[in-house]
Structures are given as structure tokens and as C-alpha cells.
PDB file of N, CA and C in Angstrom:
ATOM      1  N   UNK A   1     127.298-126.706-103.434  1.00  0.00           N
ATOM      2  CA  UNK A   1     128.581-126.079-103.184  1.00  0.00           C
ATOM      3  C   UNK A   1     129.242-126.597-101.906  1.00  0.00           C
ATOM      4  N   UNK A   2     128.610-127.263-101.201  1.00  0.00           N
ATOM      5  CA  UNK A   2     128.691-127.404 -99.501  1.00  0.00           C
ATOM      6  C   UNK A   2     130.076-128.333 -99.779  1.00  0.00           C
ATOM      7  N   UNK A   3     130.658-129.478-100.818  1.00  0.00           N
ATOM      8  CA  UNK A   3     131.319-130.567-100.944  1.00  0.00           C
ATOM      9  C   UNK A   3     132.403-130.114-101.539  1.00  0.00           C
ATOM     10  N   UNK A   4     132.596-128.347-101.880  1.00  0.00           N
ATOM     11  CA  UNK A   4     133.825-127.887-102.972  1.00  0.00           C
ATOM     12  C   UNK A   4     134.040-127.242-101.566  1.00  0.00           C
ATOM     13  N   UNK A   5     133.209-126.800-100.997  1.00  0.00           N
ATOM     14  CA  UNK A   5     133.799-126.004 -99.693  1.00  0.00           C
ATOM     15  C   UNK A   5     133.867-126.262 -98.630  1.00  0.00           C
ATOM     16  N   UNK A   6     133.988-127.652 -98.307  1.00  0.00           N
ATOM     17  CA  UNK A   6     134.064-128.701 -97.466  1.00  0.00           C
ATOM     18  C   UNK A   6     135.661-128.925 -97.405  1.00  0.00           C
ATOM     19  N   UNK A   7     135.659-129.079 -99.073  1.00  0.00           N
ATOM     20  CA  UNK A   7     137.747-129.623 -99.592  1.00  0.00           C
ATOM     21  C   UNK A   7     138.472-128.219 -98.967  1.00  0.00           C
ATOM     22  N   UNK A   8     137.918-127.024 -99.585  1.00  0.00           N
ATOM     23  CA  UNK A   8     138.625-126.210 -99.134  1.00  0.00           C
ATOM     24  C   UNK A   8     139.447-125.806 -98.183  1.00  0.00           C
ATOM     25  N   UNK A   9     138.567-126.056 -97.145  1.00  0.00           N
ATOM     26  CA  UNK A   9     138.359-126.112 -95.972  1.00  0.00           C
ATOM     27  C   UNK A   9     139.468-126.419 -94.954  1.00  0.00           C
ATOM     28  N   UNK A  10     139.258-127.976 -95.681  1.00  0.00           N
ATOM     29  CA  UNK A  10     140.107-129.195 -95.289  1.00  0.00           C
ATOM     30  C   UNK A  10     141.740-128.920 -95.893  1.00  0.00           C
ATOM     31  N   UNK A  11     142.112-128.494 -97.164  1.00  0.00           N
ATOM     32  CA  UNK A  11     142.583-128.785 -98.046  1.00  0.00           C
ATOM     33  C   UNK A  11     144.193-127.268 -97.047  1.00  0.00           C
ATOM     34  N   UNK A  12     142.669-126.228 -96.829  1.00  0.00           N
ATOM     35  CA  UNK A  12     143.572-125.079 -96.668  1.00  0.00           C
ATOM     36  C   UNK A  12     143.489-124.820 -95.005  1.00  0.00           C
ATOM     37  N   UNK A  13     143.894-126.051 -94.488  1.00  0.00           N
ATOM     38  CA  UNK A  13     143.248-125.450 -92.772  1.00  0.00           C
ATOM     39  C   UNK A  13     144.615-125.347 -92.510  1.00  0.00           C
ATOM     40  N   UNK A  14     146.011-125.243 -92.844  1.00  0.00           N
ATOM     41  CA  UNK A  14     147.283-124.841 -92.023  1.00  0.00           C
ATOM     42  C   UNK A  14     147.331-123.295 -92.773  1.00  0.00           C
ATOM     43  N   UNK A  15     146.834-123.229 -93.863  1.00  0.00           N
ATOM     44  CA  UNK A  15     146.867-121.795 -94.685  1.00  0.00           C
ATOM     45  C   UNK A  15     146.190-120.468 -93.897  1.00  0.00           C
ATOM     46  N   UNK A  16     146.853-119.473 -94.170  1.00  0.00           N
ATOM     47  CA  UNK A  16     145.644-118.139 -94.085  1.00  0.00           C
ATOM     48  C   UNK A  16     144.492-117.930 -94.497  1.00  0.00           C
ATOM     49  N   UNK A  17     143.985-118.592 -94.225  1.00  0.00           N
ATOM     50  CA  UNK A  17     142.422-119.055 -95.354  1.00  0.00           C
ATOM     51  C   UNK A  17     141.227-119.380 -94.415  1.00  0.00           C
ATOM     52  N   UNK A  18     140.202-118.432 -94.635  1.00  0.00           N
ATOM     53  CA  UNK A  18     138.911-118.492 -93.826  1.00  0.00           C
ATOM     54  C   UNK A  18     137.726-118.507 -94.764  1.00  0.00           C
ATOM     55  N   UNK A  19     137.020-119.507 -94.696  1.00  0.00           N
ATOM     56  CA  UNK A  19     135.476-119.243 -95.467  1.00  0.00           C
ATOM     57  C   UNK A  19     134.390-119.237 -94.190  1.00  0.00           C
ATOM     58  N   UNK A  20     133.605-118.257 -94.328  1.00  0.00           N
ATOM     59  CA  UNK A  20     132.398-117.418 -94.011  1.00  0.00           C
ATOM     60  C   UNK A  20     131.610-117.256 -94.705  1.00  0.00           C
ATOM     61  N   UNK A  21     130.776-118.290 -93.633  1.00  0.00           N
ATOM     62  CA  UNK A  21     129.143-118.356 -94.479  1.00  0.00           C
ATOM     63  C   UNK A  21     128.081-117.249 -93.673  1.00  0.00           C
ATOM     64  N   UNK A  22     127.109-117.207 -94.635  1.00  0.00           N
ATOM     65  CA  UNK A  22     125.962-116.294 -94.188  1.00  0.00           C
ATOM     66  C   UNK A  22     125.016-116.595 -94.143  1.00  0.00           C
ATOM     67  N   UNK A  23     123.903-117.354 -93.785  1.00  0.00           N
ATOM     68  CA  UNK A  23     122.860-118.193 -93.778  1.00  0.00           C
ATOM     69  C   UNK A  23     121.613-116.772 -93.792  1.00  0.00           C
ATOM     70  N   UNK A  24     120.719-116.812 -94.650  1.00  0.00           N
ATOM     71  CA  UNK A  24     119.874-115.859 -95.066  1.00  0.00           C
ATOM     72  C   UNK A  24     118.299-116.568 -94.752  1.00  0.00           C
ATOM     73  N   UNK A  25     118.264-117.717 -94.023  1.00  0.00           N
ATOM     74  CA  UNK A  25     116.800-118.302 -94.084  1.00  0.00           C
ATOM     75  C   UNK A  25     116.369-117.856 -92.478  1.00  0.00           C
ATOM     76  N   UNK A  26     115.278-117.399 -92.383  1.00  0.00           N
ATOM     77  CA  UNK A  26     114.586-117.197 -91.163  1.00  0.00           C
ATOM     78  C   UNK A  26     114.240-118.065 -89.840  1.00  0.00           C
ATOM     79  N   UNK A  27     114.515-119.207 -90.348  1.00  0.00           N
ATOM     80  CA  UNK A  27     114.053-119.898 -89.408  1.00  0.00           C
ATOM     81  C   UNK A  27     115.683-120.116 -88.846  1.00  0.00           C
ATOM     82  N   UNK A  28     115.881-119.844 -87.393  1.00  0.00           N
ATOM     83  CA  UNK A  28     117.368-120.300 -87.304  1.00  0.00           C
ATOM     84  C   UNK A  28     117.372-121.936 -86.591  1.00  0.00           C
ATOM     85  N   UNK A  29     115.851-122.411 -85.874  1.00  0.00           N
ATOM     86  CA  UNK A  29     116.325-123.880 -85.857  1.00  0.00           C
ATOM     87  C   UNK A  29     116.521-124.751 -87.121  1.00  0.00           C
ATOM     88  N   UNK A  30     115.849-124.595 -88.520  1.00  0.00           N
ATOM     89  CA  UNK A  30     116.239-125.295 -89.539  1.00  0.00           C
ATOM     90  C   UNK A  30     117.099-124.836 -90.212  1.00  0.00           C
ATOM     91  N   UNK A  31     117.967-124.018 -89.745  1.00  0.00           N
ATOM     92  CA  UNK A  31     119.447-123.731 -90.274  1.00  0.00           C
ATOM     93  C   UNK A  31     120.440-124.237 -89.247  1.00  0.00           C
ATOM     94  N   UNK A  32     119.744-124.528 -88.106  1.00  0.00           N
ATOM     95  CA  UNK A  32     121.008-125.383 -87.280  1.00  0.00           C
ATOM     96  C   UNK A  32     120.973-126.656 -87.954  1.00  0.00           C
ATOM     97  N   UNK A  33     119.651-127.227 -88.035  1.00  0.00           N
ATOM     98  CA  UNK A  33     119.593-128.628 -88.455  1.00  0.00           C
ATOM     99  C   UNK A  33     120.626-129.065 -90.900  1.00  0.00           C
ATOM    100  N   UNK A  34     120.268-127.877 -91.031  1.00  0.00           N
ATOM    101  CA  UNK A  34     121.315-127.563 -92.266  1.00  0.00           C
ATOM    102  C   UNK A  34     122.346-127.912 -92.065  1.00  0.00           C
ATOM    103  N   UNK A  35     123.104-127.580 -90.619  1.00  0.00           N
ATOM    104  CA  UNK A  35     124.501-127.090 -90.588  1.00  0.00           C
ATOM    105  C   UNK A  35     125.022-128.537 -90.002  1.00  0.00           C
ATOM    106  N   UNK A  36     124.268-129.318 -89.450  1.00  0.00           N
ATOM    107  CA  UNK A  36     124.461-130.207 -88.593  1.00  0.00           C
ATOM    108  C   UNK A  36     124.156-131.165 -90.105  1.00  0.00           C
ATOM    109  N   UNK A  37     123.549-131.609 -90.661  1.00  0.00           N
ATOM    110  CA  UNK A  37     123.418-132.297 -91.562  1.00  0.00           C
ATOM    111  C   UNK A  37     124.071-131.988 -92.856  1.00  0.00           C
ATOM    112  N   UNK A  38     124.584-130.862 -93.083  1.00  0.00           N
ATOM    113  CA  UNK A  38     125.272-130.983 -94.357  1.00  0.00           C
ATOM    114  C   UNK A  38     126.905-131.024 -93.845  1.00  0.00           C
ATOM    115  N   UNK A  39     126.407-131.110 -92.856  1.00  0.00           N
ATOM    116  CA  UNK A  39     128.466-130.874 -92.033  1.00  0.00           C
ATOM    117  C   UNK A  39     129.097-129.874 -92.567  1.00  0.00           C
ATOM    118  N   UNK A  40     128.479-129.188 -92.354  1.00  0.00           N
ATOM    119  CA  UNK A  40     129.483-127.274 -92.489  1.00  0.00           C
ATOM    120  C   UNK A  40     130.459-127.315 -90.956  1.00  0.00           C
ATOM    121  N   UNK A  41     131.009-126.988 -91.598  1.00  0.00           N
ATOM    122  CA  UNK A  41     132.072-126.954 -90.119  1.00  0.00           C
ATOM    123  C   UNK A  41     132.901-125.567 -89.891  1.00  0.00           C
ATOM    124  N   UNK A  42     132.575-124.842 -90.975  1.00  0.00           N
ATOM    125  CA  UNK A  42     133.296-123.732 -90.935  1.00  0.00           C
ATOM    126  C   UNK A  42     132.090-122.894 -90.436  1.00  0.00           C
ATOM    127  N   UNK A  43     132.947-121.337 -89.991  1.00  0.00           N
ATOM    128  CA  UNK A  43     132.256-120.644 -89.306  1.00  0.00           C
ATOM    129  C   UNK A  43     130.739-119.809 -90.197  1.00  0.00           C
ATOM    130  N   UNK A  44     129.955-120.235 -89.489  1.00  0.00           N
ATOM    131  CA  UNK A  44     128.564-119.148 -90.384  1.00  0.00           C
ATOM    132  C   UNK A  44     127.684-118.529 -89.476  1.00  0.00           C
ATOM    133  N   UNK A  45     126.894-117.631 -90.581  1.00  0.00           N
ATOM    134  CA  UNK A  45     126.321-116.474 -89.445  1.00  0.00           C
ATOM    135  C   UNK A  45     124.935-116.612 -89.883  1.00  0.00           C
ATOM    136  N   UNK A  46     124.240-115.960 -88.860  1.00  0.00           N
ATOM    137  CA  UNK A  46     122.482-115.937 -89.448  1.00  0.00           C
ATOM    138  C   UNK A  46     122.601-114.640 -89.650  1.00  0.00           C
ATOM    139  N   UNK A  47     121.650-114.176 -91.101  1.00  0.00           N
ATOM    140  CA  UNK A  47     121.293-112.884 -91.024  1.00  0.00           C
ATOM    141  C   UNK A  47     120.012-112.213 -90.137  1.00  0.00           C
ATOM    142  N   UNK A  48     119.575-113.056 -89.314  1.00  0.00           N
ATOM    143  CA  UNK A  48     118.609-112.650 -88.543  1.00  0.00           C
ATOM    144  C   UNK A  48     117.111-112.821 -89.030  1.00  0.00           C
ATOM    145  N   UNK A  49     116.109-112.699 -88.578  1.00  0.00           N
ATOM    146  CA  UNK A  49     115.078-112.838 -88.727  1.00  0.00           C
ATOM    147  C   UNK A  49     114.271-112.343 -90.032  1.00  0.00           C
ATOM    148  N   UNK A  50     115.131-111.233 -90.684  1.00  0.00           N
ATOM    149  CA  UNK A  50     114.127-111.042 -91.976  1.00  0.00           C
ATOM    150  C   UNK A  50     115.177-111.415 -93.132  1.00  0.00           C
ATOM    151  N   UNK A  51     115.448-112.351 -92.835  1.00  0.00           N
ATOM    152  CA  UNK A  51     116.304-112.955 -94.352  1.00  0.00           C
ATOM    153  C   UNK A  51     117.155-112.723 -95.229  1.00  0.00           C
ATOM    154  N   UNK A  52     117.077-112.286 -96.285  1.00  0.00           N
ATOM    155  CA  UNK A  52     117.594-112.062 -97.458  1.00  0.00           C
ATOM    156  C   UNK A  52     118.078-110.230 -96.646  1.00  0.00           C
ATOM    157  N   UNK A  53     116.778-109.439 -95.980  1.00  0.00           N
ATOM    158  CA  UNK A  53     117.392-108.130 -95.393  1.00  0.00           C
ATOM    159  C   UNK A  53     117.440-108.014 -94.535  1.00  0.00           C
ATOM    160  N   UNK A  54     117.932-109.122 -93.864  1.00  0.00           N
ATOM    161  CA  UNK A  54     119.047-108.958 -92.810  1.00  0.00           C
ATOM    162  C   UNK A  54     120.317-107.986 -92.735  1.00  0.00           C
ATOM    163  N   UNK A  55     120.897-107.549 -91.752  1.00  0.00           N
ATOM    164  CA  UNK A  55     121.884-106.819 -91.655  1.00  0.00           C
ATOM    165  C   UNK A  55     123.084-106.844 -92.058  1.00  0.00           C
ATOM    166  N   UNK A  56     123.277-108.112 -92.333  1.00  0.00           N
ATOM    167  CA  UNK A  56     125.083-108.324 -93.115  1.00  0.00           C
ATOM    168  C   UNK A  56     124.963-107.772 -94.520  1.00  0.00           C
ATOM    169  N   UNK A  57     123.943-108.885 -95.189  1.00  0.00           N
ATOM    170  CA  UNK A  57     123.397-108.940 -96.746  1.00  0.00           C
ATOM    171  C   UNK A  57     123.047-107.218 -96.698  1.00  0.00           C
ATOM    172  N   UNK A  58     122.659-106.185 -95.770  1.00  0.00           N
ATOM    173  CA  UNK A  58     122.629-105.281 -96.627  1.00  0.00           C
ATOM    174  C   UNK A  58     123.765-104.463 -95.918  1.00  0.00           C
ATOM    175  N   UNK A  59     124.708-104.791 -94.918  1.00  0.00           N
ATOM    176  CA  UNK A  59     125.629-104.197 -94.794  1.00  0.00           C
ATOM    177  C   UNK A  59     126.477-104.690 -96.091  1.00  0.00           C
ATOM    178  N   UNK A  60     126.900-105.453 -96.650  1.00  0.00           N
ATOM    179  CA  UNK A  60     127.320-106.112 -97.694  1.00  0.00           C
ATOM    180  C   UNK A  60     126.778-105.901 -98.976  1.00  0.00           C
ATOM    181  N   UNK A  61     125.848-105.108 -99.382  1.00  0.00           N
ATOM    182  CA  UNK A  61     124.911-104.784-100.376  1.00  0.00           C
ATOM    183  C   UNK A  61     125.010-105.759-101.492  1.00  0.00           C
ATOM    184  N   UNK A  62     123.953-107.299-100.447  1.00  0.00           N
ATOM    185  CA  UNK A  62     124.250-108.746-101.450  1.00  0.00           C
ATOM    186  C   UNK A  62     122.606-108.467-101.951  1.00  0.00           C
ATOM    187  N   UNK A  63     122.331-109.032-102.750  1.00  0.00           N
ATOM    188  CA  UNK A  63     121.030-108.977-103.736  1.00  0.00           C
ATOM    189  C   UNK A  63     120.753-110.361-104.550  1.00  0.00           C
ATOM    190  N   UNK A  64     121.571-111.128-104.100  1.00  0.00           N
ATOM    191  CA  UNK A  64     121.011-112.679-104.382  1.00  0.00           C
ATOM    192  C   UNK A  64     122.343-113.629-104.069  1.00  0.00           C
ATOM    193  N   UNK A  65     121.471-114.790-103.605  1.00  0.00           N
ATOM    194  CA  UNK A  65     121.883-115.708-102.738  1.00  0.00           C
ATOM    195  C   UNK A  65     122.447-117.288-103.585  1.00  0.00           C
ATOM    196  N   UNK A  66     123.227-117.486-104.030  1.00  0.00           N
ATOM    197  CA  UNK A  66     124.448-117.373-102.874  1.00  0.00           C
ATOM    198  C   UNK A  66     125.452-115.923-103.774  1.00  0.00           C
ATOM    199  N   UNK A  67     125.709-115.473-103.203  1.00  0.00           N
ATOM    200  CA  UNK A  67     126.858-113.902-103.587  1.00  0.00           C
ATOM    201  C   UNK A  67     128.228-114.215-102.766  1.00  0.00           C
ATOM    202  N   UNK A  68     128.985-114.779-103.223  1.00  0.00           N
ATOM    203  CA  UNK A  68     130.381-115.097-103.158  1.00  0.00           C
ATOM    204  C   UNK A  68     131.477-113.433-103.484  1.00  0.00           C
ATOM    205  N   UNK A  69     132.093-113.786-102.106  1.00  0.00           N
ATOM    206  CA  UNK A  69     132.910-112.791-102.101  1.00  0.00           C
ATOM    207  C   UNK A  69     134.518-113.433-101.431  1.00  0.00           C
ATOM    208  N   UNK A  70     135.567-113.387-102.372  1.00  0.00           N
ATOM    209  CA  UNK A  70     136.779-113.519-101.879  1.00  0.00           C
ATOM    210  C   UNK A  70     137.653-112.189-101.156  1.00  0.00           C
ATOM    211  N   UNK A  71     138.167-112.307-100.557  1.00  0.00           N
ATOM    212  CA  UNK A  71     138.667-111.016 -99.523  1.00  0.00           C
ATOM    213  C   UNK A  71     140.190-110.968 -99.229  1.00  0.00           C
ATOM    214  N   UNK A  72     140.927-110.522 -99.732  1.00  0.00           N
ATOM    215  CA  UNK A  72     142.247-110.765 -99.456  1.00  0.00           C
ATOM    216  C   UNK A  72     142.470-110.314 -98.192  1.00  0.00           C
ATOM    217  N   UNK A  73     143.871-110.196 -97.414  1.00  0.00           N
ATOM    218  CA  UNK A  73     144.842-110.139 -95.972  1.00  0.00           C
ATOM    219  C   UNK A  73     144.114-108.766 -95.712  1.00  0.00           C
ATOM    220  N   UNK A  74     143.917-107.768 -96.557  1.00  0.00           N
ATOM    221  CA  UNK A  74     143.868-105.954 -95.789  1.00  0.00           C
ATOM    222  C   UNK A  74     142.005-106.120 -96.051  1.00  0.00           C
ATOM    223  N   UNK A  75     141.512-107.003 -96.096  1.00  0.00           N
ATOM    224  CA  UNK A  75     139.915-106.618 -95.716  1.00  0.00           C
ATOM    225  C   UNK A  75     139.551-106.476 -97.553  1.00  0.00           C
ATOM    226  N   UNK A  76     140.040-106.472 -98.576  1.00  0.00           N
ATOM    227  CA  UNK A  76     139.454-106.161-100.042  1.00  0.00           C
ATOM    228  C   UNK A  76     138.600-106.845-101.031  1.00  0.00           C
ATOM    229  N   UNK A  77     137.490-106.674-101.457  1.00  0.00           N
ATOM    230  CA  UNK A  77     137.014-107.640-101.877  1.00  0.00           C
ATOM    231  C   UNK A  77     137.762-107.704-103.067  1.00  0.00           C
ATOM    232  N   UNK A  78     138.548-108.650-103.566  1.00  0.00           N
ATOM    233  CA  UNK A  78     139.375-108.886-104.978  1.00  0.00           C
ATOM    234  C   UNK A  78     138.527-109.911-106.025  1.00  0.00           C
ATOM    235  N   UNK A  79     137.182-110.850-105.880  1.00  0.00           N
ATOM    236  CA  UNK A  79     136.957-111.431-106.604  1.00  0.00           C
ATOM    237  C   UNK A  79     135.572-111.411-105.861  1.00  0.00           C
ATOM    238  N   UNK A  80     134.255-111.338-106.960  1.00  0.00           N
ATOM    239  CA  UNK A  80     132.800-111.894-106.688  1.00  0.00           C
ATOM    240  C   UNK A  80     132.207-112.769-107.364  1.00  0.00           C
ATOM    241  N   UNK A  81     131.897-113.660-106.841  1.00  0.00           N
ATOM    242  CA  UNK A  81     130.730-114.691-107.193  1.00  0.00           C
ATOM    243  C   UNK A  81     131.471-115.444-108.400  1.00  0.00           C
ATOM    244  N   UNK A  82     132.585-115.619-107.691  1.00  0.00           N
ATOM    245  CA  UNK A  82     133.979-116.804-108.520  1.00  0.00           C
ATOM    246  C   UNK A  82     132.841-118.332-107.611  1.00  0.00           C
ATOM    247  N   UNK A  83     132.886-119.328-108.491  1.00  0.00           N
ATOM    248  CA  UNK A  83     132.514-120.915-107.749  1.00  0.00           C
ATOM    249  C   UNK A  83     133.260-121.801-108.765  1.00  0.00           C
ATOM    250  N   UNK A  84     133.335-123.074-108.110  1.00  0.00           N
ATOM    251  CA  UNK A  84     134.363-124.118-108.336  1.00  0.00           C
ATOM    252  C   UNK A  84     135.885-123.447-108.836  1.00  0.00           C
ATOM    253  N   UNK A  85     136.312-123.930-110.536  1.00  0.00           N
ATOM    254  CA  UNK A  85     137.369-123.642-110.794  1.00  0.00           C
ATOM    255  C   UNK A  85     137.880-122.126-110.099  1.00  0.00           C
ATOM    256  N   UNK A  86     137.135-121.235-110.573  1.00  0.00           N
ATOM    257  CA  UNK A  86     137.338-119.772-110.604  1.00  0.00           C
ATOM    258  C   UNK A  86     137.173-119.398-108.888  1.00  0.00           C
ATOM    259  N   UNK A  87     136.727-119.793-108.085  1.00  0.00           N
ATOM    260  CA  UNK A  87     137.004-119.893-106.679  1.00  0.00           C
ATOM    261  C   UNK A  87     138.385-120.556-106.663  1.00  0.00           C
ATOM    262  N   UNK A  88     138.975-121.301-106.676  1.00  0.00           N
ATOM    263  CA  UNK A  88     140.488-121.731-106.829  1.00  0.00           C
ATOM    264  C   UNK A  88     141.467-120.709-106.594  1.00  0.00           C
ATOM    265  N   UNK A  89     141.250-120.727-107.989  1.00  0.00           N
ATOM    266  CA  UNK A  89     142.083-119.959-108.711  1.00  0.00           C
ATOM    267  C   UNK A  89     142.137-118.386-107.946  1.00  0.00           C
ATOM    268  N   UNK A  90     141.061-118.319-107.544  1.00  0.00           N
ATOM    269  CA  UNK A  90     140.853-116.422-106.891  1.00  0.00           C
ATOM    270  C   UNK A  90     141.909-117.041-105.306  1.00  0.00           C
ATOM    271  N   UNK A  91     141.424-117.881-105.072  1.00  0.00           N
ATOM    272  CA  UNK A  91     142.052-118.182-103.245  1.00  0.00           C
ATOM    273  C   UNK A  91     143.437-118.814-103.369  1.00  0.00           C
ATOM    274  N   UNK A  92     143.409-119.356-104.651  1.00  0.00           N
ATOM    275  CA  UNK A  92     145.697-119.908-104.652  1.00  0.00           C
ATOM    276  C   UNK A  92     145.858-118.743-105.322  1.00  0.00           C
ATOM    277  N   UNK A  93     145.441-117.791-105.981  1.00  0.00           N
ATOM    278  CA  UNK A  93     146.192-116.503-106.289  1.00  0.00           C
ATOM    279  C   UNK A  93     146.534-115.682-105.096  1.00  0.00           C
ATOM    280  N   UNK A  94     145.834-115.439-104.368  1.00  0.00           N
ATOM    281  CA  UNK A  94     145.322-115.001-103.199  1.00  0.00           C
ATOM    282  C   UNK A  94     146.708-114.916-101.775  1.00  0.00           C
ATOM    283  N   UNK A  95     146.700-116.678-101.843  1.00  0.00           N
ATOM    284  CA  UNK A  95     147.748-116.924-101.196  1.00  0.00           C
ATOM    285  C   UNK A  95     149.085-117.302-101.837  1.00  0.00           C
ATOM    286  N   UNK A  96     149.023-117.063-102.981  1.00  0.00           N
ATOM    287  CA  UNK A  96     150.626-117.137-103.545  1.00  0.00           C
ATOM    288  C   UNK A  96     151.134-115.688-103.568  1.00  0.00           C
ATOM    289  N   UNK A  97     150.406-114.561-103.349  1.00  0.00           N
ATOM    290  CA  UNK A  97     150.571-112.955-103.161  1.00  0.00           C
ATOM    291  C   UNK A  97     151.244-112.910-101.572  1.00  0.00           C
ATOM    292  N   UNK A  98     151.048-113.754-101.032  1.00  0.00           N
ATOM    293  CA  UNK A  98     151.071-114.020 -99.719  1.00  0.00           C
ATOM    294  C   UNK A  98     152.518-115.275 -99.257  1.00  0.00           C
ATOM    295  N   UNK A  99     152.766-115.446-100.526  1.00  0.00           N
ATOM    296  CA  UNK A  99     153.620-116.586-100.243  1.00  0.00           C
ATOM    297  C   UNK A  99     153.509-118.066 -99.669  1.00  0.00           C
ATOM    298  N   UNK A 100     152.289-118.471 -99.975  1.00  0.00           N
ATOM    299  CA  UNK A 100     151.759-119.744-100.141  1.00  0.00           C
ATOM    300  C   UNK A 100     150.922-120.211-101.139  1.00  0.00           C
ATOM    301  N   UNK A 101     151.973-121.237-101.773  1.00  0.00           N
ATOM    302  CA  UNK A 101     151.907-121.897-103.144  1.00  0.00           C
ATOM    303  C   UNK A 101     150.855-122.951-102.764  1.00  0.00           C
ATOM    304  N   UNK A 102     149.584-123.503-103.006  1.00  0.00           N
ATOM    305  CA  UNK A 102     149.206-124.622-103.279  1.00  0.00           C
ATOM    306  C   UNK A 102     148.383-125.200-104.149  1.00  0.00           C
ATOM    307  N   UNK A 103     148.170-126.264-104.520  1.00  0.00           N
ATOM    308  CA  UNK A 103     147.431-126.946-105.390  1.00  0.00           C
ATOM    309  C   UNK A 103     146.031-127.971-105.077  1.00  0.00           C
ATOM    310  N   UNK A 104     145.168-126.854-105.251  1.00  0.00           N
ATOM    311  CA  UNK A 104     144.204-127.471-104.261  1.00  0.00           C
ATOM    312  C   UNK A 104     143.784-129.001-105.532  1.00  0.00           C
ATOM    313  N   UNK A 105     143.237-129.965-104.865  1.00  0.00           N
ATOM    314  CA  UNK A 105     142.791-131.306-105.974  1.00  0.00           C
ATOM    315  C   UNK A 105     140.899-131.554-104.975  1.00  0.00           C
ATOM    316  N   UNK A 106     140.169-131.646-105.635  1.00  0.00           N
ATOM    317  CA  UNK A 106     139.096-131.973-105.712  1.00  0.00           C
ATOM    318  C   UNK A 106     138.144-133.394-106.130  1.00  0.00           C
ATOM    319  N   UNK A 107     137.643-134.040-105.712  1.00  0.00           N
ATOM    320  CA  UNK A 107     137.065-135.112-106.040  1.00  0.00           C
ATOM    321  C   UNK A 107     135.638-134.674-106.737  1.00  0.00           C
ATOM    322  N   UNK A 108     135.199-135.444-107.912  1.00  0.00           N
ATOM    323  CA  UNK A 108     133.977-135.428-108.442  1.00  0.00           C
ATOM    324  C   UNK A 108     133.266-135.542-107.650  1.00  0.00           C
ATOM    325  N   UNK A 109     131.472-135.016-107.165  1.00  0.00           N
ATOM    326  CA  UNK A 109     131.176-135.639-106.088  1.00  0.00           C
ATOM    327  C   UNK A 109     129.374-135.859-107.032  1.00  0.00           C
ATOM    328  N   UNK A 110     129.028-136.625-106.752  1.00  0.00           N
ATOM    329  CA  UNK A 110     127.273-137.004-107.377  1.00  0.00           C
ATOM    330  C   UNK A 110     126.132-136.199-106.789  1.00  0.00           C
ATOM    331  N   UNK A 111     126.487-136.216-105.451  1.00  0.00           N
ATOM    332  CA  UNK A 111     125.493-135.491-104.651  1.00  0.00           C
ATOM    333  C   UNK A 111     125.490-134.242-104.999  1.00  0.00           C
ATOM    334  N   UNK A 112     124.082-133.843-105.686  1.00  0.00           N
ATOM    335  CA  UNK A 112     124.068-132.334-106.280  1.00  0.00           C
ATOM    336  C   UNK A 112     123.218-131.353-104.417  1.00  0.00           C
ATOM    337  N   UNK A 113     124.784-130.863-104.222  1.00  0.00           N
ATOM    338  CA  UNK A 113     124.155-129.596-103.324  1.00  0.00           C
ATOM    339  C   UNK A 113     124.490-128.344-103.718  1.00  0.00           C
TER     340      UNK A 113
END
């Protein structure tokens, strides 16, 4: 997913548009070395030392990983566990409610992450 949300990223950085990651693995030096090697550049969080029940994931009452949540302007979750097309489509709906039209375009990519 790291290469659809990489474009995003890129695609929507003058937009109202934030992706927030949650990193659920315990070890937080081999999640720096993740972040540094898969080039995440957007903002992410550790859930802390016990993983998966960490404090976000159960402030968030997530129950498997990865759990995609889109969030419109007033805090709402409006779409879950949308990926590729259907992630789109949830975030240009999102911001055309908002009055920004765009057309996000994507490249095929080989590298399965």
C-alpha cells in the first residue's frame, strides 16, 4: 500500500488532505528503519509497546491491521477499510463536498508492498 499512499500524498499535498499512519509493531527501532526505507513521509504514530493493544488501536476499536479509516473536515469517520480504487473515490468525494475537484492518476507499480 506504501506506493498508492505515497501518490496520494504527493498528488494531494496543496489539498485538505492528511494521511495518518499507525504503526502497531513493538519494536520502535525497526519501525524507524520501515519508515526510513520504505520512504513514508507522511506523519505516523507508534502504538506503543504492546502492539496491536496499544492505545490508539483500542482507542479506535481497530481489530486488524491494516484498518483504514477516512475522516472527513468535522472529525467523522465516513468510509472504512476503502484501499486503492475505493480509497479514491472516498478522499475526491471527500474533497469535492469541500469544494475541491481532483483527479487523482496512479502508476502501476511491481513492487508488491
Amino acid at each position: 500500500m506504501y506506493p498508492h499512499e505515497r501518490s496520494l500524498v504527493k498528488q494531494l499535498s496543496e489539498k485538505p488532505f492528511a494521511l495518518i499512519g499507525v504503526n502497531s509493531d513493538s519494536d520502535l527501532d525497526g519501525i524507524r528503519e520501515i519508515v526510513k526505507e520504505k520512504n513514508i513521509t507522511w506523519r505516523s504514530f507508534w502504538n506503543g509497546p504492546d502492539g496491536t493493544f496499544g492505545p490508539i488501536s483500542t482507542k479506535w476499536n481497530v481489530s486488524g491491521w491494516p484498518t483504514i479509516y477516512v475522516v472527513d473536515a468535522d472529525g467523522t469517520i465516513r468510509y472504512k477499510n476503502v484501499r486503492g480504487p475505493k480509497m479514491d473515490e472516498a478522499v475526491t468525494t471527500l474533497l469535492a463536498e469541500m469544494g475541491h475537484q481532483v483527479k487523482l492518476v496512479h502508476e502501476d507499480h511491481a513492487e508488491n508492498e
